[in-house]
Structures are given as structure tokens and as C-alpha cells.
Protein backbone atom coordinates (compact mmCIF):
# COMPACT_ATOMS: atom_id res chain seq x y z
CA UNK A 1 -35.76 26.45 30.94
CA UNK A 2 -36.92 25.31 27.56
CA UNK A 3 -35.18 27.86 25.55
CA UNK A 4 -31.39 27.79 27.63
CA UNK A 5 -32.51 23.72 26.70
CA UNK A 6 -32.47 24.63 23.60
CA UNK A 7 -29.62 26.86 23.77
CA UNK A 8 -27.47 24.30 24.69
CA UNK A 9 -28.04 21.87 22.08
CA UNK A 10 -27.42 24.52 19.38
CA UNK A 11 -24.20 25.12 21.38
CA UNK A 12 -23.12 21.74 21.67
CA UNK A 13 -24.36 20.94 17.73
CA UNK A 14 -21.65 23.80 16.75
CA UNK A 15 -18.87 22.63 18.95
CA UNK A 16 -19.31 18.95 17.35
CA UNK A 17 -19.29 20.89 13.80
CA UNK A 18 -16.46 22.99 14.94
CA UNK A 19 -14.33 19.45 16.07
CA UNK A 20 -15.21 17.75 12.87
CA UNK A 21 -13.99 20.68 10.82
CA UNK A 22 -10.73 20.52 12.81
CA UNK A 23 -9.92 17.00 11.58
CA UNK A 24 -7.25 16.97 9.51
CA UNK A 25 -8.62 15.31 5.77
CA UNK A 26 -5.43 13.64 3.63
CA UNK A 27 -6.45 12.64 0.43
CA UNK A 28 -4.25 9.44 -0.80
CA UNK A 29 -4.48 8.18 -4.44
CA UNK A 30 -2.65 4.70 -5.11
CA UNK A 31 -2.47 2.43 -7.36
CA UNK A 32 -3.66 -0.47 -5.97
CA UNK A 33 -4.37 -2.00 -8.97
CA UNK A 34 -2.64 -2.44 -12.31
CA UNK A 35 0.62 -2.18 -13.24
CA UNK A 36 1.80 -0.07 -10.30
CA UNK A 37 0.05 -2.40 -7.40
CA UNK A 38 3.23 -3.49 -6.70
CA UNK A 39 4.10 0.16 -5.49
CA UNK A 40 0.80 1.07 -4.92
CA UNK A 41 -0.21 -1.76 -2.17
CA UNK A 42 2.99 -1.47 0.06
CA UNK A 43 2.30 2.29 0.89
CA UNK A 44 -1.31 1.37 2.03
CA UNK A 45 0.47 -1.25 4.13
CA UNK A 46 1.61 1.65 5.75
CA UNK A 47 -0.87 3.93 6.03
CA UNK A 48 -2.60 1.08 7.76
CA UNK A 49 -0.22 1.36 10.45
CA UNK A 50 -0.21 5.45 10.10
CA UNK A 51 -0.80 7.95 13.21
CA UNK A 52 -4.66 8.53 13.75
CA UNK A 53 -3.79 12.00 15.70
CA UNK A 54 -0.42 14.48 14.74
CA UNK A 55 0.14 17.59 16.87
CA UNK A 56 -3.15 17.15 18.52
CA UNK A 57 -5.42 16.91 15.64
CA UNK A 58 -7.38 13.90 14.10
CA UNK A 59 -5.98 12.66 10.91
CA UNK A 60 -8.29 10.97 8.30
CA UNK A 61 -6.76 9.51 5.70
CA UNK A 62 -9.13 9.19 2.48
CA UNK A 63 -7.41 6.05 0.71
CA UNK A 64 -8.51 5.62 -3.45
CA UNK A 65 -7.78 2.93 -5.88
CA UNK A 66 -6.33 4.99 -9.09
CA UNK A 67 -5.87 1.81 -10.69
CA UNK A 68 -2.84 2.83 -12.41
CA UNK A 69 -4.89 4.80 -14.69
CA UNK A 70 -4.29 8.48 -15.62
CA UNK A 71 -7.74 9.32 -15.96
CA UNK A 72 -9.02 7.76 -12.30
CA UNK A 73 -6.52 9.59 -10.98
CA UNK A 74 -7.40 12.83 -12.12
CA UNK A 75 -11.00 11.64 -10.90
CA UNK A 76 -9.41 10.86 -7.49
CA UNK A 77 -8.05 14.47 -7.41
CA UNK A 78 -11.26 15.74 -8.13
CA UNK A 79 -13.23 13.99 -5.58
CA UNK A 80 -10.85 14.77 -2.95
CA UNK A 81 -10.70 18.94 -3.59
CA UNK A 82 -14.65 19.05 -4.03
CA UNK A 83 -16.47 16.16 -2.14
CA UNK A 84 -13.83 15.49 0.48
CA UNK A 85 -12.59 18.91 0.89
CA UNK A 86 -9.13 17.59 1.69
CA UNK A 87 -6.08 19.64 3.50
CA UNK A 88 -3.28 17.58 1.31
CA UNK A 89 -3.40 15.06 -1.82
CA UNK A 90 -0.57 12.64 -1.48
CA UNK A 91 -0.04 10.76 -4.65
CA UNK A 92 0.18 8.63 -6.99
CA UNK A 93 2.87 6.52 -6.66
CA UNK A 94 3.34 6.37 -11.19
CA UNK A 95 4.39 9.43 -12.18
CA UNK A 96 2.02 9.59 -15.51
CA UNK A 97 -1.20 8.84 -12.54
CA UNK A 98 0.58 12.14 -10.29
CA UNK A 99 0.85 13.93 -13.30
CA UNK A 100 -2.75 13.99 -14.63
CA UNK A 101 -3.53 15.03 -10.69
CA UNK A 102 -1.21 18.13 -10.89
CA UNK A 103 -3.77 20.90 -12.41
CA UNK A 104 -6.71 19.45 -10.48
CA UNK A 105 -4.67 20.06 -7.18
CA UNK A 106 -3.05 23.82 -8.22
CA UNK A 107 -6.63 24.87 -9.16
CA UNK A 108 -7.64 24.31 -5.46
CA UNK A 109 -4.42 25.19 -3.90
CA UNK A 110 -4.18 21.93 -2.19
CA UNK A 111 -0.36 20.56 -1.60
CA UNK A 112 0.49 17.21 -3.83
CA UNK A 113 2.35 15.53 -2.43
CA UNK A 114 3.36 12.79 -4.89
CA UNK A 115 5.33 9.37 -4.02
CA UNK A 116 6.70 9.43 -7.87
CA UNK A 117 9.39 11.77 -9.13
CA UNK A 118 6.86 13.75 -11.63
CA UNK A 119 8.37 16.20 -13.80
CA UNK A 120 6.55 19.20 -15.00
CA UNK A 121 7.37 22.59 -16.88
CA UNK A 122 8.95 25.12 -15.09
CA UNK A 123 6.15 27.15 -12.87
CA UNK A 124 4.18 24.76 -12.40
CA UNK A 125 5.04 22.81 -9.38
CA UNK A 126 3.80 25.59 -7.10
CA UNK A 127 1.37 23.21 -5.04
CA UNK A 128 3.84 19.71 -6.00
CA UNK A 129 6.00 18.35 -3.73
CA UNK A 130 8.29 14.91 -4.26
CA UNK A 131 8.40 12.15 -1.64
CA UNK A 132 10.73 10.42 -3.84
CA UNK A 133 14.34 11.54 -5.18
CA UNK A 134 14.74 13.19 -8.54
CA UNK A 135 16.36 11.45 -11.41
CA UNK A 136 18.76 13.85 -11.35
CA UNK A 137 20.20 12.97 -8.06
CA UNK A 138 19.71 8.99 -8.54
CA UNK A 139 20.96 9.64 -12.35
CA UNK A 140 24.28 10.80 -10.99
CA UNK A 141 24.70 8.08 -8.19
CA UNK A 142 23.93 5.67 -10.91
CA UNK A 143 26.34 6.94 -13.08
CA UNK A 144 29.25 7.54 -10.74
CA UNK A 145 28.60 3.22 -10.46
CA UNK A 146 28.66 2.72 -13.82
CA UNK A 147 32.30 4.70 -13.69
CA UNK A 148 33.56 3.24 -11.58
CA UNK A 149 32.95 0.14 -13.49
CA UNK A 150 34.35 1.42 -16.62
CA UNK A 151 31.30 1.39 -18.39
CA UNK A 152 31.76 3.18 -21.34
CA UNK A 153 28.55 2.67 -23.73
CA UNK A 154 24.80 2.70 -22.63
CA UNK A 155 22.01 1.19 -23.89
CA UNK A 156 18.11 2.35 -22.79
CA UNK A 157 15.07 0.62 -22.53
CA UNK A 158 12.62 2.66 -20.95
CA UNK A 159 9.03 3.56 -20.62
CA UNK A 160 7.43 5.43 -23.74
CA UNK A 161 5.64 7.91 -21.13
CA UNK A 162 7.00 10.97 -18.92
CA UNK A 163 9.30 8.87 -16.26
CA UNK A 164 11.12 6.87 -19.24
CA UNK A 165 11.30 10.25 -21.05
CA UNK A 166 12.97 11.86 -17.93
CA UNK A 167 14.97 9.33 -17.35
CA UNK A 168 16.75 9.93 -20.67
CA UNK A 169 16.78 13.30 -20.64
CA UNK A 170 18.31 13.12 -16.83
CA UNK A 171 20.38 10.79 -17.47
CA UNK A 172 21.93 11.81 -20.59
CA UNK A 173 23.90 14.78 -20.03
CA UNK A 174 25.49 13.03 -16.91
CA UNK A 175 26.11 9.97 -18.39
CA UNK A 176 28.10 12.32 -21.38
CA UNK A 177 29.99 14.55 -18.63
CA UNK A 178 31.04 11.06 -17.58
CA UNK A 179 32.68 9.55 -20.51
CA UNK A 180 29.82 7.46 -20.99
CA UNK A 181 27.85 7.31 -24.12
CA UNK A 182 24.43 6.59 -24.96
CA UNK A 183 24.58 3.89 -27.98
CA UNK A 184 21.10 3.21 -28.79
CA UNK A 185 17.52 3.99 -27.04
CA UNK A 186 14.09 1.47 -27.69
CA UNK A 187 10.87 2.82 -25.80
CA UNK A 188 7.92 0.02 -24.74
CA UNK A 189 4.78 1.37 -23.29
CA UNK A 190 4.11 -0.07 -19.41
CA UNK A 191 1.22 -2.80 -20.64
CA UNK A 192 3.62 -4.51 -22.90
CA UNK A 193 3.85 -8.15 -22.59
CA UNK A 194 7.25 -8.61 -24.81
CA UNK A 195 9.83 -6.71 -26.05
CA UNK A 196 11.63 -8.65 -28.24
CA UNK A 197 12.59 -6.46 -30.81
CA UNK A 198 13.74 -3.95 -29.02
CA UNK A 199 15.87 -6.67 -26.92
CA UNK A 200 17.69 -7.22 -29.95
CA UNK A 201 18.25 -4.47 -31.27
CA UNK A 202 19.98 -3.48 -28.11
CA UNK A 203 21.71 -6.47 -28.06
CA UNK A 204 22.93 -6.24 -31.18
CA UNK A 205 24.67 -2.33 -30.30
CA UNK A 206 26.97 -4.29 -27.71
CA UNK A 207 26.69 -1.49 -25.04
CA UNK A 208 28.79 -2.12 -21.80
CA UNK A 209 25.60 -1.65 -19.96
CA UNK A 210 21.94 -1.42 -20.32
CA UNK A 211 19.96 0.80 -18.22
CA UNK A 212 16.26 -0.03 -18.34
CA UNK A 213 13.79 2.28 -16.96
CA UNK A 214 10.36 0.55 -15.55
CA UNK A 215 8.86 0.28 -12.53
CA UNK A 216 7.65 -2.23 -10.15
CA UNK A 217 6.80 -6.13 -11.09
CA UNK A 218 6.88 -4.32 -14.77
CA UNK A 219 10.71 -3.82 -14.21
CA UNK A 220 11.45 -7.65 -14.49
CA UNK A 221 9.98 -8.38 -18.21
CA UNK A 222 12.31 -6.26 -20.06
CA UNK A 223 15.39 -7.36 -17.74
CA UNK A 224 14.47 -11.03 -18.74
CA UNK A 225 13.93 -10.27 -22.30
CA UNK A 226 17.73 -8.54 -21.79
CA UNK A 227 19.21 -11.54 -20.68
CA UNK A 228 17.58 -14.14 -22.57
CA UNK A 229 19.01 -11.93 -25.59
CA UNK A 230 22.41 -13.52 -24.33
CA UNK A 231 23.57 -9.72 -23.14
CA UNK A 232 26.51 -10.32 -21.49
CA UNK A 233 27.01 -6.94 -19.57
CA UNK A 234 26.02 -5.23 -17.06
CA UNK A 235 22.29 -4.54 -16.49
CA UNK A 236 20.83 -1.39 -14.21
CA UNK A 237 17.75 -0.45 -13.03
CA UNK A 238 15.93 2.62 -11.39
CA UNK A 239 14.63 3.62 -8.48
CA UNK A 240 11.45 2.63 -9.59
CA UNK A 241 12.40 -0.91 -9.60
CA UNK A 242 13.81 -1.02 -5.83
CA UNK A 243 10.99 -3.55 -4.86
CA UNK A 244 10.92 -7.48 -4.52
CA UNK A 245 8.72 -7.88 -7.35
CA UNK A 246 11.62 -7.66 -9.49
CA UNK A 247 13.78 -10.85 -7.99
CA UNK A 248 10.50 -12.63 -7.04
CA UNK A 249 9.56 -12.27 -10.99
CA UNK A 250 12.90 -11.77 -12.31
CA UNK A 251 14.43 -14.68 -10.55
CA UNK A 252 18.00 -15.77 -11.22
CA UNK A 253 18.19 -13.16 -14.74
CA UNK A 254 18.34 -10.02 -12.21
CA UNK A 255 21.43 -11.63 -10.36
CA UNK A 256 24.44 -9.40 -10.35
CA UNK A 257 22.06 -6.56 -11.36
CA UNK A 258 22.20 -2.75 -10.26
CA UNK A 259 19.28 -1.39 -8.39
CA UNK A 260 19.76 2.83 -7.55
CA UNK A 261 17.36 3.14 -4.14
CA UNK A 262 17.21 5.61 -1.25
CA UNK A 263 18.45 4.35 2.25
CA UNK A 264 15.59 3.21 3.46
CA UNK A 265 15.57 -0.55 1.55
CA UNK A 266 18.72 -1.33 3.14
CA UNK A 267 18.51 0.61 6.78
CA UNK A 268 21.03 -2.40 8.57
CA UNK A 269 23.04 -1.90 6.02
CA UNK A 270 24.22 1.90 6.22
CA UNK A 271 26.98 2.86 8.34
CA UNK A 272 26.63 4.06 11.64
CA UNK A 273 27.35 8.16 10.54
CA UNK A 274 24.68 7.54 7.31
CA UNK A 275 22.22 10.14 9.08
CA UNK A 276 19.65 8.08 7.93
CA UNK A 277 20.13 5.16 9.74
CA UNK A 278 18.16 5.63 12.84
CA UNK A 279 15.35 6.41 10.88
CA UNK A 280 15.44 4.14 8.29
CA UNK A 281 15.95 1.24 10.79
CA UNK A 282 12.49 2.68 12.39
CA UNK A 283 10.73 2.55 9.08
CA UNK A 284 12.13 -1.32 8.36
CA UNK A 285 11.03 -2.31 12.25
CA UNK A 286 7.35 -0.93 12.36
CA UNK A 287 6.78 -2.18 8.35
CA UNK A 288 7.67 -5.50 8.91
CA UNK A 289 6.14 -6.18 12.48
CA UNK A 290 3.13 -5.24 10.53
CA UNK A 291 3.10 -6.49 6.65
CA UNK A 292 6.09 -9.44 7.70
CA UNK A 293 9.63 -10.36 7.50
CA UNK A 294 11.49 -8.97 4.03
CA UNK A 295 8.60 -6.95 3.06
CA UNK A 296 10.57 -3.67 3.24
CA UNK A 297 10.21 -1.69 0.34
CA UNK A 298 11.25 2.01 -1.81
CA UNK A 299 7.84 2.89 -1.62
CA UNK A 300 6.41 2.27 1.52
CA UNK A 301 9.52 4.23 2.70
CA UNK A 302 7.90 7.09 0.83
CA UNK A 303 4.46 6.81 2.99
CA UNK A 304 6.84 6.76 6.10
CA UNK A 305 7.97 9.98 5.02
CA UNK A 306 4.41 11.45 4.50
CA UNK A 307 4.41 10.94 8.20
CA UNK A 308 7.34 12.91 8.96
CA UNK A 309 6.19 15.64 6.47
CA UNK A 310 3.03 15.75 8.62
CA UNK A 311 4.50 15.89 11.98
CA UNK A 312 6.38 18.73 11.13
CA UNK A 313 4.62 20.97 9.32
CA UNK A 314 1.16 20.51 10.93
CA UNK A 315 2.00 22.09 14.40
CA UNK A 316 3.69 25.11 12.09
CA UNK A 317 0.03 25.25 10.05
CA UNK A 318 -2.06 25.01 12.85
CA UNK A 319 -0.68 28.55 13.99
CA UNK A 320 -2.19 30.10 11.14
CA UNK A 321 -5.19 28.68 10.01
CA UNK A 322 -7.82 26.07 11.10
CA UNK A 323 -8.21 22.73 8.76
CA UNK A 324 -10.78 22.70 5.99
CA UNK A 325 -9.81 26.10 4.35
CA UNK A 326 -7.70 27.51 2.09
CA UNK A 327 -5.44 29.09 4.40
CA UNK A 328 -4.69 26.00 6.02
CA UNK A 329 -3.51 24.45 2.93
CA UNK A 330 -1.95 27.56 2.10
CA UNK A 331 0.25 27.58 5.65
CA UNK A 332 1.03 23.50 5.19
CA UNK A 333 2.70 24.79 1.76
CA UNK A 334 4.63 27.60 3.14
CA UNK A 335 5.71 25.48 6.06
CA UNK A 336 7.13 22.89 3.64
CA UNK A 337 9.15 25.52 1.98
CA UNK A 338 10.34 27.10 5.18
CA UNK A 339 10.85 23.17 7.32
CA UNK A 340 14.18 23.82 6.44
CA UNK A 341 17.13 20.59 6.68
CA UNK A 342 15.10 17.18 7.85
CA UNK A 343 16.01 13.68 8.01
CA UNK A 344 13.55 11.47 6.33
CA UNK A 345 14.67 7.19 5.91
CA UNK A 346 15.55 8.00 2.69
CA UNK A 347 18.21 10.65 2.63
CA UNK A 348 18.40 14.59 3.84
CA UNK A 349 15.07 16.78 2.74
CA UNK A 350 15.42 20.60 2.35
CA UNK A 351 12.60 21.71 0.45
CA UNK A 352 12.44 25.26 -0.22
CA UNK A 353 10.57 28.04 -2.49
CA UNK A 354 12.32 27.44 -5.54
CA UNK A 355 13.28 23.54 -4.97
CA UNK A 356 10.29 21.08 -4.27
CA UNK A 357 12.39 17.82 -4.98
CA UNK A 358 14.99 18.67 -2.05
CA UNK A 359 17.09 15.96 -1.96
CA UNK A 360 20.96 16.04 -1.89
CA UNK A 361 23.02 14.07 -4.85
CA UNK A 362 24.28 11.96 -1.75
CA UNK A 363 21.19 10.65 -1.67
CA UNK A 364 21.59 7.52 -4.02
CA UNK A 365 22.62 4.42 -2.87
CA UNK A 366 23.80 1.77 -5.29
CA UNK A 367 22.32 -1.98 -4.86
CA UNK A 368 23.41 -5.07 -6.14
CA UNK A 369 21.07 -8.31 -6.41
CA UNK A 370 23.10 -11.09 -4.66
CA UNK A 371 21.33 -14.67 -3.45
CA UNK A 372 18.00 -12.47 -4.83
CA UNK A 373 18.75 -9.45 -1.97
CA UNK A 374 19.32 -6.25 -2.23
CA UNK A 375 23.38 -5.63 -1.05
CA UNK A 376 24.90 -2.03 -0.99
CA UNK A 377 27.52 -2.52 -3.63
């Protein structure tokens, strides 16, 4: 009697080892703090508010402060492929944070999926996925605006590191296919406090438009210093910047600005045959029961489509492996590459082996700031 006793507790200690190995483990790196909080914070908003269970299976999510810092990041990464032992990284929401996480992530063959539109060389995306749209495709909705408009010269302000970098290099040779010519480029580095002299020497190029290339509550700053320059033209910003912080900062200077977004910002907004809509209006209706009224924002959209991403794929992943090894994480990659066309709230997904950015260039919408709220233009 003693030894079937015994028997049975080394049978039931396995089965509760075999159920917690079945848990699903998501590792998510934000920036919570720093410069990028203000992209960072509204995704854990979400992920307060995400799914505990998806196709049957518990799902943990493992939520780190990168503090907008590069090297944390790469620290987050770490802990989550050896401590944690986590099916899927999703992160970070600054592209120079998700970049430093890339090699940690491919070394363990662990999908990244990041909620910033990180470039890296050719080959080495592998085990990177993009929640957000490339700045390719928001490049050419931007620039189809600015057309229409009959802007004719450009001037950039952008970041000094690899999203302001991209951003010019993206943006260039569409801009140029376009008509539309790039008349002179200043760079400030994402703690600056002013940037004055690059204001006016922009300023002083008389450029139809300026494009400025920043993200979050860091967006504003340079707009102001734009405008306070007396610039008298038209002013755009990217994707980046498709958050409140820059009219709650930026005030009455971003008025009659250009914001490029995805869908989900402005979900009411779409028309009826956007294939979006439905989904975007979901996003909008669960985020602001939640975080409040107006809170709606490019990036929490992004964490909504984690969810998505994880509904479908899972059940596929599940087939072929069990969570916690390396063919799990393996399957969850191949699945993303096979999930074919899906709808996320912002825009038309179709990942595949050779394309892990996926979205269409009908994916940019084009917003104007009007009584400081976003308006599809």
C-alpha cells in the first residue's frame, strides 16, 4: 500500500511538471521607461487586458522594463532565452532596444517578435518578425500625401540612430520617383533637449515640407522647434509619432500637421469595406473600457496584434511540438511563415519565408491633427 502510495505521488508530481511545462512562456520587453514610455506603457495597458489561455494552453506573459536602453534590452533577451526559457520574445517597441535583442534571440531560435519596424542586413531576420509596418510601405503612403499636395522639396529631421537612418534611406528613393526632392537633412540623437540649429538651418533651405522622424512624446520637441523657426509649410511625421503625446506636448504647433498611422488609431473612421474595420473597432472598444476614453493608440494596436499572431499560430504549433523546446519555437516560426493572408487592426498581414514585414503598401493611412485629433485626411 505504501509503495502504490508512493507511486502515486511520483505520478501526480510528473503530471504537475508535465502541465507547467505546457504553459505557454511570452517574453515581453518594453520600454516603460525613458524616452519610449510613451510607446512602451500603452502596450502593457494591453497586455493587462491580454488572454490568460489561447487554444487551450496557459499563457504567461513575462513583462520587463528595457528602459529605453539598448543594453537592458539585450539583458532582457538574455534573461528570457536562459532563465525564463521563453516560447516567443515580443519586443521592444524602439527599434535601436529590438535591435540589440536580435542576435540574442537567433542564437536560441526563439521568434522576435518586435512592435518597432527594425531593419537589419539581409539574412538576418530569420527568427524577426514586425508587428508594425515597414517604412517602406508608410514611406510611400506618406509620399503619395505629400503629392498630392504638390510638395515639391523635403526637408529631414530625424533620429541620428537606425529608425532615423531608415527613414531616409526609405524614404528617399520614393520621395525622388515622386518629383519630390530632398533639400537638406540635420540628425539629433533621441535625449536631445533642443535643436535649434538644426531648426534653422532647415528653415533657412525653404523646403515645401519637413518630414521629421522621432518617436513618441520625443516627436513634439523638434516639431515645436520647427514652428517656432517661423516654418511656414507643411510639417509630417511618422508612424512613430501616431500617439497623443505629441498634441498633448505639442499643443497648438502640431495643428494642421501630417501623422502616417495604421488603421487602428482611427477604427470609426474607416469606411465600411476598409477590411480592417471590424477589427480595429474591437481593438479601440476593449482598450478604452480598460485604460479610458481617447486613450487609443499605434502601439497598443501592435500588442492587439500579438494576440491575433498567437491565436493563430499556436493551435498550428501545438501539432508539432510541446511548449518549452526548441521545436515548439521552431513550429510557431514556420506557422508564421505559412499563416498565410490575416486581418490584423492595422492593415492585411501575409508573412511569408522570404517577407517578415508583410504588410501591403495600402496599409498607410494619412492623419491630419485638427481641434488636437487625429482626422483621416
Amino acid at each position: 500500500m505504501r509503495a502504490l502510495r508512493k507511486t502515486l505521488i511520483v505520478l501526480a508530481t510528473l503530471a504537475a511538471s508535465a502541465a507547467v511545462l505546457a504553459d505557454v512562456n511570452i517574453g515581453v520587453s518594453l520600454s516603460l521607461t525613458g524616452p519610449g514610455s510613451g510607446l512602451g506603457i500603452p502596450m502593457q495597458n494591453y497586455y493587462k487586458i491580454f488572454p490568460k489561455e489561447i487554444a487551450g494552453e496557459k499563457v504567461n506573459l513575462i513583462i520587463l522594463d528595457d528602459a529605453s536602453d539598448p543594453g537592458k534590452g539585450a539583458q532582457n533577451a538574455r534573461r528570457f532565452v536562459t532563465d525564463d526559457k521563453v516560447d516567443m520574445i515580443i519586443g521592444s517597441c524602439l527599434t535601436t532596444v529590438a535591435a540589440a535583442m536580435v542576435d540574442i534571440a537567433a542564437e536560441s531560435g526563439t521568434v522576435q517578435l518586435a512592435a518597432s519596424p527594425v531593419g537589419v542586413p539581409p539574412g538576418k531576420d530569420t527568427w524577426l518578425f514586425r508587428l508594425p509596418q515597414s517604412n517602406t510601405v508608410m514611406a510611400h503612403a506618406m509620399v503619395g500625401h505629400m503629392k498630392k499636395q504638390g510638395v515639391k522639396t523635403v526637408g529631414f529631421l530625424g533620429y541620428t540612430d537606425a529608425y532615423g537612418e531608415q527613414w531616409l534611406k526609405e524614404f528617399t528613393p520614393e520621395a525622388e520617383k515622386n518629383g519630390i526632392r530632398i533639400v537638406a537633412v540635420e540628425r539629433f540623437a533621441r535625449p536631445d533637449t533642443s535643436v535649434t540649429p538644426q531648426a534653422l538651418k532647415l528653415v533657412a533651405a525653404n523646403p515645401d515640407a519637413m518630414l521629421i522622424v522621432a518617436s513618441g512624446s520625443g516627436a513634439a520637441m523638434p516639431h515645436k522647434a520647427i514652428v517656432e523657426r517661423n516654418f511656414k509649410g507643411t510639417i509630417y511625421q511618422t508612424h512613430a509619432a501616431a500617439t497623443r503625446d505629441l498634441m498633448r506636448i505639442g499643443g497648438k504647433d502640431v495643428e494642421g500637421s501630417f501623422v502616417v498611422s495604421g488603421p487602428a488609431v482611427i477604427a470609426e473612421q474607416l469606411p465600411e469595406s476598409h477590411p480592417s474595420k471590424k477589427l480595429a473597432i474591437d481593438f479601440v472598444q476593449k482598450y478604452e473600457k480598460a485604460v479610458g476614453p481617447g486613450t487609443r493608440n499605434q502601439f497598443a494596436g501592435h500588442a492587439y496584434d500579438s494576440q491575433l499572431v498567437l491565436e493563430k499560430v499556436l493551435p498550428i504549433a501545438l501539432k508539432q511540438a510541446k511548449p518549452g523546446t526548441r521545436e515548439f519555437r521552431a513550429a510557431i516560426r514556420d506557422a508564421m511563415e505559412t499563416m498565410g493572408r490575416t486581418v490584423f487592426s492595422h492593415g492585411v498581414m501575409n508573412w511569408s519565408k522570404t517577407d517578415h514585414w508583410g504588410f501591403t503598401n495600402e496599409t498607410g493611412v494619412m492623419l491630419k491633427v485638427s481641434g488636437g485629433d487625429f482626422k483621416v485626411d
